[in-house]
Protein backbone atom coordinates (compact mmCIF):
# COMPACT_ATOMS: atom_id res chain seq x y z
CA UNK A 1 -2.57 2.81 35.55
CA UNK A 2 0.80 1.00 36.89
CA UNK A 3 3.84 2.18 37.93
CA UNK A 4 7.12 -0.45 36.60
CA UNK A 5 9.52 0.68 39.84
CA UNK A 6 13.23 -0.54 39.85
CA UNK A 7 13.29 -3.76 42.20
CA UNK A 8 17.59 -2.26 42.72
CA UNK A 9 20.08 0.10 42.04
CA UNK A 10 21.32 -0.33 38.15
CA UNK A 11 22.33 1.74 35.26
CA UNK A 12 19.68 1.86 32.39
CA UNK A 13 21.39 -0.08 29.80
CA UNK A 14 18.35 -0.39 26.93
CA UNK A 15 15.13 1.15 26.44
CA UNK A 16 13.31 -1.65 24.66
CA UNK A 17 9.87 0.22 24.13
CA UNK A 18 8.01 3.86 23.76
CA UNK A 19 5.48 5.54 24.60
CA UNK A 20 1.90 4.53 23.08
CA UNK A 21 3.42 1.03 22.62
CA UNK A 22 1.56 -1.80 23.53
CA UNK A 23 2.59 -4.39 25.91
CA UNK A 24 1.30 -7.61 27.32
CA UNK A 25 2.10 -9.02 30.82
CA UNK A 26 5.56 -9.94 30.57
CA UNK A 27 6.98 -8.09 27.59
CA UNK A 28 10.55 -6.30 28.44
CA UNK A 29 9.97 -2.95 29.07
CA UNK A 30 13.94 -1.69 30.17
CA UNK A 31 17.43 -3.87 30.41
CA UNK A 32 18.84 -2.72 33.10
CA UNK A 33 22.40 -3.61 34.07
CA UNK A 34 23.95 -4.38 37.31
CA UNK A 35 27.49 -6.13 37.93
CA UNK A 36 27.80 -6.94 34.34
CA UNK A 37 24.83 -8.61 34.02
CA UNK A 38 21.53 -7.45 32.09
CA UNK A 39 18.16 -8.03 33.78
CA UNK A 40 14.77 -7.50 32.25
CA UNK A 41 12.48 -5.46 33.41
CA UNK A 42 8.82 -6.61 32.49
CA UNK A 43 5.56 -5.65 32.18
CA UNK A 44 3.40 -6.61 35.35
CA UNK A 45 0.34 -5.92 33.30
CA UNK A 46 -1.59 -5.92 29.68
CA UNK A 47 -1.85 -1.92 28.45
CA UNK A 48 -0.13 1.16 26.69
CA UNK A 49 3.43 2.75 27.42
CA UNK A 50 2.38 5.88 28.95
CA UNK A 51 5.64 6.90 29.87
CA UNK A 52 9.16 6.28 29.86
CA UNK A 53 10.59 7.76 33.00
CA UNK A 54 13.97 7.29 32.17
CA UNK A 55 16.88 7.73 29.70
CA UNK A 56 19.52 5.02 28.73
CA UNK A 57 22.58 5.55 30.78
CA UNK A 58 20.81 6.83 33.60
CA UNK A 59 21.72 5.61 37.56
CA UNK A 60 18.49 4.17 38.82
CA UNK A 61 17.89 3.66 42.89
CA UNK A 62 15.72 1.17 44.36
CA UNK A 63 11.97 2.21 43.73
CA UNK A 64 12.27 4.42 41.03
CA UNK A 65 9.40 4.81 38.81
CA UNK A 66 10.74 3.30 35.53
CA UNK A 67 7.44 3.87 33.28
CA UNK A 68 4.11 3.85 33.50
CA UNK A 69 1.45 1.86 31.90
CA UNK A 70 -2.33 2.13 31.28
């Protein structure tokens, strides 16, 4: 099991998967956005979308489990 944490503070902008989705190692998981610009966040491994551990138009802080995948 992994943990995708937010690498900064940004608001959710898209939710690009859901749970029991499969992912490879790199697929975008969450655009987040930050200073008007969108940034990816990725899958750091090959497995299922557990969970989702946030909503679109939530405030994310640095370290923040994003979703979690087995």
């Amino acid at each position: 099991m992994a943990e995708v944490r937010a690498e900064m503070v940004a608001n959710v902008w898209k939710i690009v998967v859901s749970e029991g989705d499969q992912v490879s190692e790199g697929d975008t998981l969450v655009i987040l956005e930050s200073m008007k610009m969108e940034i990816p966040v990725l899958a750091e491994d090959d497995g299922v979308v557990a969970q989702i551990k946030v909503a679109e138009g939530d405030v994310i802080q640095e370290g923040d489990v994003i979703a979690v995948i087995e």
